[in-house]
Protein backbone atom coordinates (compact mmCIF):
# COMPACT_ATOMS: atom_id res chain seq x y z
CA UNK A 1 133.15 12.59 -1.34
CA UNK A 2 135.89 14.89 -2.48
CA UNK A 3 136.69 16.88 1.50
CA UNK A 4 139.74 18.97 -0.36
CA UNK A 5 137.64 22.27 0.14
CA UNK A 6 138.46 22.07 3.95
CA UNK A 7 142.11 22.57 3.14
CA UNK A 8 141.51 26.22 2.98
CA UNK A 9 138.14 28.84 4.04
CA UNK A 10 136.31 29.93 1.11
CA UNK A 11 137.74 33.45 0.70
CA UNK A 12 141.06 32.44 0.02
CA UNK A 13 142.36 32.00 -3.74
CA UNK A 14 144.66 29.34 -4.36
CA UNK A 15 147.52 31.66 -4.91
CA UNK A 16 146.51 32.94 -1.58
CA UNK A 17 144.78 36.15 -2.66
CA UNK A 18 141.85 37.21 -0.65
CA UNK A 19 138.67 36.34 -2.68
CA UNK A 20 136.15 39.32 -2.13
CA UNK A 21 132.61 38.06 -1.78
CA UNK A 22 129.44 39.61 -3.39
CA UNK A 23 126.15 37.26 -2.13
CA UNK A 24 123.46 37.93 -3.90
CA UNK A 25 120.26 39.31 -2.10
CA UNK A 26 118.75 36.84 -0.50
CA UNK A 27 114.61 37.03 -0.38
CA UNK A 28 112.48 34.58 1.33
CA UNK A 29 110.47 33.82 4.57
CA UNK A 30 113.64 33.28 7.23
CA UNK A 31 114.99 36.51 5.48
CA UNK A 32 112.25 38.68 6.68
CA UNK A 33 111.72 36.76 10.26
CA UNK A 34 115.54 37.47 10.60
CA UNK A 35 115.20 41.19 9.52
CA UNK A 36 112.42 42.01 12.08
CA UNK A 37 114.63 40.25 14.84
CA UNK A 38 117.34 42.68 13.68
CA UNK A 39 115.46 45.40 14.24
CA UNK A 40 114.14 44.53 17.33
CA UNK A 41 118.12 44.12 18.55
CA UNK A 42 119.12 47.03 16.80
CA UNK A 43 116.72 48.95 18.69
CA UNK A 44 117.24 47.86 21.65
CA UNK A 45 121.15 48.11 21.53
CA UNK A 46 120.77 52.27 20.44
CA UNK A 47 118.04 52.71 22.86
CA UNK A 48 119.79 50.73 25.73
CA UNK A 49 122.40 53.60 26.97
CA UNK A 50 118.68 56.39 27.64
CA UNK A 51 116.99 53.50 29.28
CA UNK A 52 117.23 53.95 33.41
CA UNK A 53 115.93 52.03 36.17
CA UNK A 54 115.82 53.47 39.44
CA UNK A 55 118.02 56.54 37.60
CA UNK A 56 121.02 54.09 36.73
CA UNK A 57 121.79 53.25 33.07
CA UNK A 58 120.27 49.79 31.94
CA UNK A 59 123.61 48.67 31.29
CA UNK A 60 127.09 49.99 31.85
CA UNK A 61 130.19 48.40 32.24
CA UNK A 62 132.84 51.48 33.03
CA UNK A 63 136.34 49.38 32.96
CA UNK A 64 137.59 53.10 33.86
CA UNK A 65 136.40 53.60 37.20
CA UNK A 66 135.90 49.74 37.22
CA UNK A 67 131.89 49.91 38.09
CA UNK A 68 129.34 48.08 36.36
CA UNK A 69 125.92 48.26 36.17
CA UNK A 70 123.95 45.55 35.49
CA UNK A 71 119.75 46.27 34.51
CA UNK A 72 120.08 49.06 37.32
CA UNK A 73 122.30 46.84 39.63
CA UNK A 74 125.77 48.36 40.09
CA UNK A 75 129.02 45.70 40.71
CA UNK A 76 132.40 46.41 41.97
CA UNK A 77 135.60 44.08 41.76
CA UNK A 78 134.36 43.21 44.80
CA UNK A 79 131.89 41.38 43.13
CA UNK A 80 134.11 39.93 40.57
CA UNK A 81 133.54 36.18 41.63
CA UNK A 82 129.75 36.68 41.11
CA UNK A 83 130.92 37.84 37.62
CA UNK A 84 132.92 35.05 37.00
CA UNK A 85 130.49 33.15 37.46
CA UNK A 86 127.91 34.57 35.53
CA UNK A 87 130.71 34.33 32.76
CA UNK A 88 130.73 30.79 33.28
CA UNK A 89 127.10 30.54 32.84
CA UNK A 90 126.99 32.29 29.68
CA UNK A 91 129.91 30.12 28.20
CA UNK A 92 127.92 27.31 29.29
CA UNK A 93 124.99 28.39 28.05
CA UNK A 94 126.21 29.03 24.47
CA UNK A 95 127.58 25.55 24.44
CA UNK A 96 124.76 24.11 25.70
CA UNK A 97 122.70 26.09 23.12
CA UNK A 98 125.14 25.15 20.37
CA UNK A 99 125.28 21.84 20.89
CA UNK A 100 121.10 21.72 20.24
CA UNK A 101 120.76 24.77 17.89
CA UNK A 102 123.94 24.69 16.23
CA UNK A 103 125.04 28.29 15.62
CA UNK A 104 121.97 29.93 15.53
CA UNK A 105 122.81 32.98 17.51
CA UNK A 106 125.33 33.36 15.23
CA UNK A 107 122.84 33.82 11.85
CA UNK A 108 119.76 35.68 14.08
CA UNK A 109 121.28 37.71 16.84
CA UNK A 110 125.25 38.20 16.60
CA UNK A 111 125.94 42.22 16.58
CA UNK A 112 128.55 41.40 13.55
CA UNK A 113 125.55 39.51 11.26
CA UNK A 114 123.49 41.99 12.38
CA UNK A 115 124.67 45.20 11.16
CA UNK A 116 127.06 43.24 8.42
CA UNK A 117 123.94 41.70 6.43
CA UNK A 118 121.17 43.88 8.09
CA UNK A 119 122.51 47.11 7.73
CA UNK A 120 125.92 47.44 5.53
CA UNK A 121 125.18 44.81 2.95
CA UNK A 122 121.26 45.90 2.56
CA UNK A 123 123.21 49.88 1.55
CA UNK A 124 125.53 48.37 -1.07
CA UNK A 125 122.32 46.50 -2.20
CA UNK A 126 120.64 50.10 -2.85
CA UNK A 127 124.08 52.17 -4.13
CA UNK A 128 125.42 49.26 -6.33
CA UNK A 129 122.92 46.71 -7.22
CA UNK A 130 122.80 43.02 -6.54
CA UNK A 131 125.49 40.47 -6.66
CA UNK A 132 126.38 40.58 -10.28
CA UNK A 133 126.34 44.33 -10.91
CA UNK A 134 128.46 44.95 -7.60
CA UNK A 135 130.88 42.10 -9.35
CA UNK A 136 130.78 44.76 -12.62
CA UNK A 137 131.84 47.56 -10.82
CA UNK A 138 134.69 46.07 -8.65
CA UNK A 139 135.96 45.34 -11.85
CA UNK A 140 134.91 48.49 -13.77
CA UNK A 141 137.71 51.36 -14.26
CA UNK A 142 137.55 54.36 -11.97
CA UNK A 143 134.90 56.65 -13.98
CA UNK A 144 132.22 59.35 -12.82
CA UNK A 145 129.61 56.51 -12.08
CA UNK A 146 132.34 54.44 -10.05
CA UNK A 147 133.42 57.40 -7.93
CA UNK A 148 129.87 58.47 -7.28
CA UNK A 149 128.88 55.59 -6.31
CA UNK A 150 131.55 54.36 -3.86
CA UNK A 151 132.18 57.83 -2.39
CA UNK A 152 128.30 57.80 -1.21
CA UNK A 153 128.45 54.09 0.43
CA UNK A 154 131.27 54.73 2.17
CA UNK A 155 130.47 58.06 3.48
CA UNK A 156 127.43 56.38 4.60
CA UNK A 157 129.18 53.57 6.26
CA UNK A 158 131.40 55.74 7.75
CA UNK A 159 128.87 57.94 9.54
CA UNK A 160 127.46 54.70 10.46
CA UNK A 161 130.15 53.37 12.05
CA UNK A 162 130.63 56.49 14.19
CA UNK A 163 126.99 56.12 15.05
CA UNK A 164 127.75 52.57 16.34
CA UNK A 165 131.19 54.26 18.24
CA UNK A 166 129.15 56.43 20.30
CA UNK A 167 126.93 53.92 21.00
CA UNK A 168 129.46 51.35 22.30
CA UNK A 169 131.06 54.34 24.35
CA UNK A 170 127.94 55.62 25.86
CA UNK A 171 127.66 51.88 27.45
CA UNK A 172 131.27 52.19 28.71
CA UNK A 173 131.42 55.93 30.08
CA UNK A 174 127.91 56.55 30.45
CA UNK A 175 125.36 58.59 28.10
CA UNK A 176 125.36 61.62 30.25
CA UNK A 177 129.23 61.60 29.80
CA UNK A 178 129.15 60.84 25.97
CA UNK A 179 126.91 64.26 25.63
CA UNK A 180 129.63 66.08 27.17
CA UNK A 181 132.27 65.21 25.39
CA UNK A 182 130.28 65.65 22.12
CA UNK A 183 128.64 69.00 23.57
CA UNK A 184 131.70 70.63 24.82
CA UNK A 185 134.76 71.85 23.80
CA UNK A 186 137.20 69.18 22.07
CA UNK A 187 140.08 70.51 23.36
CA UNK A 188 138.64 69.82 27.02
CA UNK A 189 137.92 65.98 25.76
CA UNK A 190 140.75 64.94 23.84
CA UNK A 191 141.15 61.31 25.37
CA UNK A 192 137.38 61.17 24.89
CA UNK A 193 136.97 62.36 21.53
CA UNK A 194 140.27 59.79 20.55
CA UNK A 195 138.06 56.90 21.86
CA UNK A 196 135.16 57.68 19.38
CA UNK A 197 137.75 58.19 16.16
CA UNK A 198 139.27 55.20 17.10
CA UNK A 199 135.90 53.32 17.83
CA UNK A 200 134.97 54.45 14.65
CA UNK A 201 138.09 53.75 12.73
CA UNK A 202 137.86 50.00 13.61
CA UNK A 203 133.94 49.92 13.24
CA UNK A 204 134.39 51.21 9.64
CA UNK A 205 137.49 48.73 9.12
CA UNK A 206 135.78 45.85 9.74
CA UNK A 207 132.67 46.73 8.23
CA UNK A 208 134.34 48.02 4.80
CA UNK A 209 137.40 45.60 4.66
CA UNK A 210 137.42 42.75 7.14
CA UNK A 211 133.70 41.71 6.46
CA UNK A 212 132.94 37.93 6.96
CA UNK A 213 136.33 37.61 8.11
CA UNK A 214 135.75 38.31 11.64
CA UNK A 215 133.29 34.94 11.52
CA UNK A 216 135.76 32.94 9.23
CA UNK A 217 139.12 34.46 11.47
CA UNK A 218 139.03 35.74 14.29
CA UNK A 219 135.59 34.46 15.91
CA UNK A 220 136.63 31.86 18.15
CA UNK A 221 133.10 30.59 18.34
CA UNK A 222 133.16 29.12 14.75
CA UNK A 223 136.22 27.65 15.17
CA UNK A 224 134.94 25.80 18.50
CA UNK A 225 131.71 24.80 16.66
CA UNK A 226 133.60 21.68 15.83
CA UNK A 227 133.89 20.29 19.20
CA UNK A 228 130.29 21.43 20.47
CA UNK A 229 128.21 20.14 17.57
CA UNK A 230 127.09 16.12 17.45
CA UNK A 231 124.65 14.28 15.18
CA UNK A 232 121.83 15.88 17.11
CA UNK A 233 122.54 19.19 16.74
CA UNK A 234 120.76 21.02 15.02
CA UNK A 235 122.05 23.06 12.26
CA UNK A 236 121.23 24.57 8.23
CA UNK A 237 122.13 21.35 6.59
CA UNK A 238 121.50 19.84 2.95
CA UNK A 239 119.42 16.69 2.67
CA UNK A 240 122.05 15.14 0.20
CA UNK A 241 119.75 11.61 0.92
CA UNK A 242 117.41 13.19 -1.12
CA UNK A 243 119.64 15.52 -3.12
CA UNK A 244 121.77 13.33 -4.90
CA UNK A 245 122.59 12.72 -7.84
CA UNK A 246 122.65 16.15 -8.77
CA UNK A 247 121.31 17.01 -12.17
CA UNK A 248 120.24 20.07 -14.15
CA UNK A 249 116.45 20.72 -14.15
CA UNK A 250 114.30 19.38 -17.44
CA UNK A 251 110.81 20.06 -17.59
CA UNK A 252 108.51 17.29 -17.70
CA UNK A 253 111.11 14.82 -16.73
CA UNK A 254 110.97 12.07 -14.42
CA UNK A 255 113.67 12.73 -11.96
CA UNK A 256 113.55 9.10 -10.19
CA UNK A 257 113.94 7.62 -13.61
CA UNK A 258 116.37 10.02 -14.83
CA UNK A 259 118.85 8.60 -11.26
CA UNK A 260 118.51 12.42 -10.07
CA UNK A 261 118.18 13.48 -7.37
CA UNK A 262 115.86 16.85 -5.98
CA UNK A 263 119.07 19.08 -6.66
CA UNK A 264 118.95 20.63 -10.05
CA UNK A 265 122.70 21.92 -9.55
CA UNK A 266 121.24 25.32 -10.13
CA UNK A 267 124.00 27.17 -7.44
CA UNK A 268 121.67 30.06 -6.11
CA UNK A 269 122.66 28.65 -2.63
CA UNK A 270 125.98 29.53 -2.99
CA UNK A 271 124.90 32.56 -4.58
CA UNK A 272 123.39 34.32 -1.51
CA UNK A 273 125.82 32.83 0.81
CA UNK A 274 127.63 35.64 2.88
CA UNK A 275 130.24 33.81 3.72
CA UNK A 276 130.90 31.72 -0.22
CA UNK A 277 130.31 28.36 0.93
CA UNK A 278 128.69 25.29 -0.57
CA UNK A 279 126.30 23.91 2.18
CA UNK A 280 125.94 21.25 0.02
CA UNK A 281 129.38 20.25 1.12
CA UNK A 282 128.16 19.90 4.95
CA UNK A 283 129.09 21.42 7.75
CA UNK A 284 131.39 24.04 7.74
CA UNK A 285 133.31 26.49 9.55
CA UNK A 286 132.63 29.36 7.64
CA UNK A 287 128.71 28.63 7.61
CA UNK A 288 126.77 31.21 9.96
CA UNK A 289 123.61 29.47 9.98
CA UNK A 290 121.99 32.57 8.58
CA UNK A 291 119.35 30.82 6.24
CA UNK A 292 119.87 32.49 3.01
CA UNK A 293 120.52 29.45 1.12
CA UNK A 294 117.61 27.42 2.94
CA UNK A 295 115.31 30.34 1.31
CA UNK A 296 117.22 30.50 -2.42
CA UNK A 297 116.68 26.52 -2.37
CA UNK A 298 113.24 26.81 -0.99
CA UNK A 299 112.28 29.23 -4.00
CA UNK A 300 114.01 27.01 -6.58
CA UNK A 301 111.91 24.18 -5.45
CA UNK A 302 108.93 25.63 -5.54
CA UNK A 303 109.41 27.33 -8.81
CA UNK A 304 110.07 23.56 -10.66
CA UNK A 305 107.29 21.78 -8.61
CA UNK A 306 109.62 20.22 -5.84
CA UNK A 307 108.99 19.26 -2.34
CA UNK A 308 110.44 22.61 -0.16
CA UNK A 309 113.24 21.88 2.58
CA UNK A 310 116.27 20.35 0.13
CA UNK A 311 117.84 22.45 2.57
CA UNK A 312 116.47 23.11 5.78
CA UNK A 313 117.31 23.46 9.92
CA UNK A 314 118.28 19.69 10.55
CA UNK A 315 120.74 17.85 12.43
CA UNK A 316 122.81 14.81 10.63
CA UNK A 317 121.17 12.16 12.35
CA UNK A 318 117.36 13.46 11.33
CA UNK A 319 118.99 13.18 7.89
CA UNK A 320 119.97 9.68 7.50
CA UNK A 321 117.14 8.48 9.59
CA UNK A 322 114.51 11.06 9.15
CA UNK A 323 113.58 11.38 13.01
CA UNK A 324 113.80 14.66 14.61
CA UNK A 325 115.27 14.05 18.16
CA UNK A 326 117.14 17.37 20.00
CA UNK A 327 117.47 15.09 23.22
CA UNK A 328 121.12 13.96 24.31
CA UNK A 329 122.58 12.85 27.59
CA UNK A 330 125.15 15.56 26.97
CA UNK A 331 122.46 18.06 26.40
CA UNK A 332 120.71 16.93 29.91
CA UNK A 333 123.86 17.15 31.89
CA UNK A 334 125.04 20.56 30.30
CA UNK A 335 121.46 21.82 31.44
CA UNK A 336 121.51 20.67 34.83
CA UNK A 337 125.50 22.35 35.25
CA UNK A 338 123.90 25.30 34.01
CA UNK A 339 120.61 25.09 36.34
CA UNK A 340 122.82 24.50 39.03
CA UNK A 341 124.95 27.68 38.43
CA UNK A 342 122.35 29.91 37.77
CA UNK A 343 120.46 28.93 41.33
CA UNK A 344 123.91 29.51 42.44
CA UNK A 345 123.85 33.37 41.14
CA UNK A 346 120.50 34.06 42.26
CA UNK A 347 120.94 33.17 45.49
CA UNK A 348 124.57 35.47 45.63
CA UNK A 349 122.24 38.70 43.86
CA UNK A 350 119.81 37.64 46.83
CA UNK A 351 122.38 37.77 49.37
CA UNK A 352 124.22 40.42 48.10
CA UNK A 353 125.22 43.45 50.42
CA UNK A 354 125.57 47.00 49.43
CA UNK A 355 128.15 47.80 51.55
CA UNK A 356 131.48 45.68 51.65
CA UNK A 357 133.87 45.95 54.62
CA UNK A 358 137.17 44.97 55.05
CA UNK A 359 138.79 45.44 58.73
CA UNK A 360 141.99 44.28 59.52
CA UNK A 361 144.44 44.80 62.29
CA UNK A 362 146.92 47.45 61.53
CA UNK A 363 150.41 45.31 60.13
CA UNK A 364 153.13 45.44 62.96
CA UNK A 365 150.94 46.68 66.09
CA UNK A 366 150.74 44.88 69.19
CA UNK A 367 147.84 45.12 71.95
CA UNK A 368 147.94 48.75 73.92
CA UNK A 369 147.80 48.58 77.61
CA UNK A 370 145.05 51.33 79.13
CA UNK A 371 143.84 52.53 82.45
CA UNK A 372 141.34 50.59 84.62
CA UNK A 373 142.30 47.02 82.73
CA UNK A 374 141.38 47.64 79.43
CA UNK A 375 143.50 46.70 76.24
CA UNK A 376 143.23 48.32 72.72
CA UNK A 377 143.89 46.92 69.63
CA UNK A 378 144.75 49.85 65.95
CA UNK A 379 142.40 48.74 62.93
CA UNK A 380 142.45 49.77 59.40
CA UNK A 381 139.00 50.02 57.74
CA UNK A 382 138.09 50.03 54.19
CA UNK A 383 134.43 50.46 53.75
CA UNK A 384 132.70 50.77 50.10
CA UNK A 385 129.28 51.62 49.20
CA UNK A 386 127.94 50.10 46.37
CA UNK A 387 124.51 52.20 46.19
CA UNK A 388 124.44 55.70 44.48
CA UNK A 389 123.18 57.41 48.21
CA UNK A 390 125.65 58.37 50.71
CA UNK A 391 125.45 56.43 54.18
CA UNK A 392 125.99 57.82 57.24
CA UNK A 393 127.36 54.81 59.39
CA UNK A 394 128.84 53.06 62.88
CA UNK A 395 131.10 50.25 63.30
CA UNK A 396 130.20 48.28 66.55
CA UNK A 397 131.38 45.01 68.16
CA UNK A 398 128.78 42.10 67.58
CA UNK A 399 129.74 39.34 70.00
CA UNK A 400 131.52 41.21 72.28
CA UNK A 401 131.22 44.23 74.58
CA UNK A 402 133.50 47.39 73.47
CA UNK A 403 134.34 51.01 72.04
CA UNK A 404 135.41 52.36 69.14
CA UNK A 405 137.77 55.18 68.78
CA UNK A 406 137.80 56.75 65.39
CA UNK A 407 141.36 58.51 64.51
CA UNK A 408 141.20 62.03 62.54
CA UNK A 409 137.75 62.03 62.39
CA UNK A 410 134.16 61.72 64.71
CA UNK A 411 131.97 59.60 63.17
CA UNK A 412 131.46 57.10 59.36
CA UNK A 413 130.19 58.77 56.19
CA UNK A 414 130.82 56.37 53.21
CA UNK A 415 130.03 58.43 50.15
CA UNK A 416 127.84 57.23 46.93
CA UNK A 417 129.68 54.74 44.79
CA UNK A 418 132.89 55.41 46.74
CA UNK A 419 134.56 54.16 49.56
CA UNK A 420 135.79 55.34 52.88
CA UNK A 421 139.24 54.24 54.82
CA UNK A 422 140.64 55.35 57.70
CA UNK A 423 142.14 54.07 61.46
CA UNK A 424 140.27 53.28 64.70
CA UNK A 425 141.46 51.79 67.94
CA UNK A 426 139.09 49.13 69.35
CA UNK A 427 139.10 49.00 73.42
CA UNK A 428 137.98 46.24 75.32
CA UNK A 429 138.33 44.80 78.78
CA UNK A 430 140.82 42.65 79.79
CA UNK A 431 138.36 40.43 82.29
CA UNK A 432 136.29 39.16 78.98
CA UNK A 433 139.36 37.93 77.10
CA UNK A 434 140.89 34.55 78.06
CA UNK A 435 143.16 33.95 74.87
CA UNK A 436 146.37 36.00 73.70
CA UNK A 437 144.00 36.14 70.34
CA UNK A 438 140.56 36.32 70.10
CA UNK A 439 138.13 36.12 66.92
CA UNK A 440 135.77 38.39 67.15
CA UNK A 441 132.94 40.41 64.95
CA UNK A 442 132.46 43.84 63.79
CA UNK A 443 129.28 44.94 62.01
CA UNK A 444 128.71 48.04 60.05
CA UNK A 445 125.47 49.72 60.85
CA UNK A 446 123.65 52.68 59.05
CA UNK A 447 122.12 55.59 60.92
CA UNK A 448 118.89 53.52 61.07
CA UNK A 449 120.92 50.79 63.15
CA UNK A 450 120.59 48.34 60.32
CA UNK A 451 123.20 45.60 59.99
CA UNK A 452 124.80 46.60 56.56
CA UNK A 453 127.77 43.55 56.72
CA UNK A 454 129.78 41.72 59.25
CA UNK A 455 133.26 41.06 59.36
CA UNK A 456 135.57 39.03 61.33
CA UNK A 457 139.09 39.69 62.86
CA UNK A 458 141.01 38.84 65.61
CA UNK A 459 142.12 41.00 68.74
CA UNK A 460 145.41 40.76 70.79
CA UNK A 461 145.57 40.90 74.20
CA UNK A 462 148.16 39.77 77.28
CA UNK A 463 147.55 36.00 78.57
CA UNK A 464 145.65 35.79 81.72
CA UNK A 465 147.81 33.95 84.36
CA UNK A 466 146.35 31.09 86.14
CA UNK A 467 146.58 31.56 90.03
């Protein structure tokens, strides 16, 4: 089998000109399950920055201020290891789910398919026409109908794409935060209202100009499709068992006799291919997975009496020996990894505190010497709430007996989604230390005298002579 189209991706001429793609409008049954999915996501994604729980934004991840809230849940870098690992989950999972499924997330629920063939393409569908009229007037001259026609899609796309800006903003500075920038005087936002033209400037780019080239390019998750997909996986694939020999369609004609195969050559799955592949070639890079040519075929067949499912969601071994099997020992051990890690996350939301303390003894400062045997030791304290209600706290020795001795100020307020810092000397006496250092443990307590986290240090004191 000739392999010489994977010397190059399918929108690239052989003089190295970009080759603009115009699919034709795909119709059929995975069309309109994939349509209603997009709508459900689409939904969801413009509805998710009003949505609260508890009064805290669904989602919103503020690289600002560095908070990030998490279905009502709000993390600080001090929770950046439990984000890691989430991270790590989520890679794993879209291997894991790759390796099975093949790059279905890709074709059903990535944001660039999404608004790409769900939104952008379905408006050029309505302005211009279908494939081979839009192919008429790129190539038409620049006259009244031509001007018309793209001045209207791209204002459209452009107010569009600054619809989808100030979406993607309100989940980075918040909704309430969007509506004052937008609501307000410019001149009082200009860093904010920057961040929506240039949102909107790169939504509109890639939209308008970069199109399938973010999945062909600059998506590294079609280029790693290579390494993640095995015989078992299952992907959009053409039965070329039962496909070959191709041959043009004849009515009446006995295909078997005739050496044909169930492919009548008639290209409508190229056609509607947003990306300008052949699937008949196998797998490729550039394929999405997003079912328009499994619906063209499926049409074709049925309209000249053949069995539906030339092309269809397969893997390469169900091909050559028609059994269906998604099992694999990679696939068990990827799932049990990813089991593994996700007990692993639960149990750090479980444990999770919403106060994190850090007390440590101030640099350079040896032990103080006081009246009636006691020794003191300076601290520095950096306390942070993580809930959105202020707390009204005491620090107070666990294991040992003890006072604190706030400096500059009487008592602990850490403020909502903030922090507190400051200086205390601990005092202790001498008679109940034996060591020149001791470990010891301070716990943070709210007004209620509820243990809110612990923390361990040392304290310095003079070496008890033996008599």
């Amino acid at each position: 089998m000739d392999q010489s189209f994977r010397d190059s991706i399918g929108t690239i001429k052989e003089d190295g000109e970009r080759k603009w793609i115009f699919p034709k409008n795909p119709k059929g049954s995975y069309y309109t399950g994939r349509t209603w999915v997009s709508l459900l996501l689409l939904a969801l994604l413009f509805s998710g920055p009003f949505i609260k729980i508890g009064g805290r934004p669904l989602l919103l991840f503020n690289v600002i201020e560095r908070k990030f809230i998490i279905l009502g849940q709000v993390f600080w870098p001090q929770d950046f290891y439990i984000f890691v690992l989430v991270m790590l989950a989520f890679v794993l999972f879209v291997v894991l789910f790759t390796v099975v499924f093949g790059r279905l997330f890709c074709g059903w629920a990535c944001p660039q398919t999404i608004f790409m063939e769900m939104v952008f393409r379905k408006i050029e569908y309505w302005i211009e026409g279908d494939f081979k009229q839009q192919k008429k007037l790129a190539k038409q001259v620049w006259n009244a109908e031509k001007i018309r026609k793209k001045t209207l899609k791209h204002s459209i796309f452009f107010v569009i794409s600054f619809l989808i800006a100030n979406t993607f903003l309100a989940y980075i500075i918040g909704i309430e935060e969007l509506f004052s920038i937008i609501s307000d005087n410019p001149l009082n936002h200009i860093g904010g209202l920057a961040s929506i033209l240039l949102f909107t400037a790169v939504f509109y780019w890639v939209f308008t100009w970069f199109r399938e080239q973010v999945c062909i390019v600059a998506c590294p998750y079609g280029r790693l499709q290579g390494v993640m997909l095995d015989r078992n996986s299952i992907i959009v694939a053409y039965d070329y068992i039962r496909g070959e020999i191709r041959g043009k369609f004849k009515k009446n004609e006995n295909r078997e006799e005739a050496k044909k195969g169930d492919c009548i050559d008639c290209n409508h799955c190229v056609d509607v291919c947003p990306t300008g592949i052949d699937i008949r070639n196998g797998t490729q890079l550039e394929c999405i997975n997003c079912t328009a040519c499994i619906d063209a075929c499926d049409n074709i067949m049925e309209g000249v009496g053949l069995p539906k499912g030339l092309i269809r969601y397969e893997s390469e071994e169900g091909i050559v020996n028609k059994k269906h099997n998604t099992f694999s020992v990679r696939t068990l051990a990827y799932s049990i990894v990813l089991f593994l890690l996700i007990c692993g996350i639960g149990v750090l939301l479980l444990y999770r505190t919403d106060v994190d303390a850090t007390i440590l003894k101030a640099t350079g400062q040896e032990y103080q010497k006081r009246e009636n045997g006691q020794i003191s030791n300076l601290y520095n304290y950096k306390i942070i709430n993580k809930t959105f209600e202020e707390i009204d706290g005491v620090i107070r020795l666990i294991d040992h007996e003890g006072n604190i001795e706030f400096i500059g100020n009487k008592g602990l307020t850490i403020p909502s989604e903030s922090m507190a810092e400051g200086t205390f000397f601990l005092v202790m006496d001498k008679g109940q230390l034996s060591e020149r250092k001791s470990d010891i443990k301070l716990g943070v307590y709210n007004d209620n005298g509820e243990l809110l986290d612990e923390v361990k240090t040392s304290f310095l004191a003079p070496i008890r002579r033996k008599k």
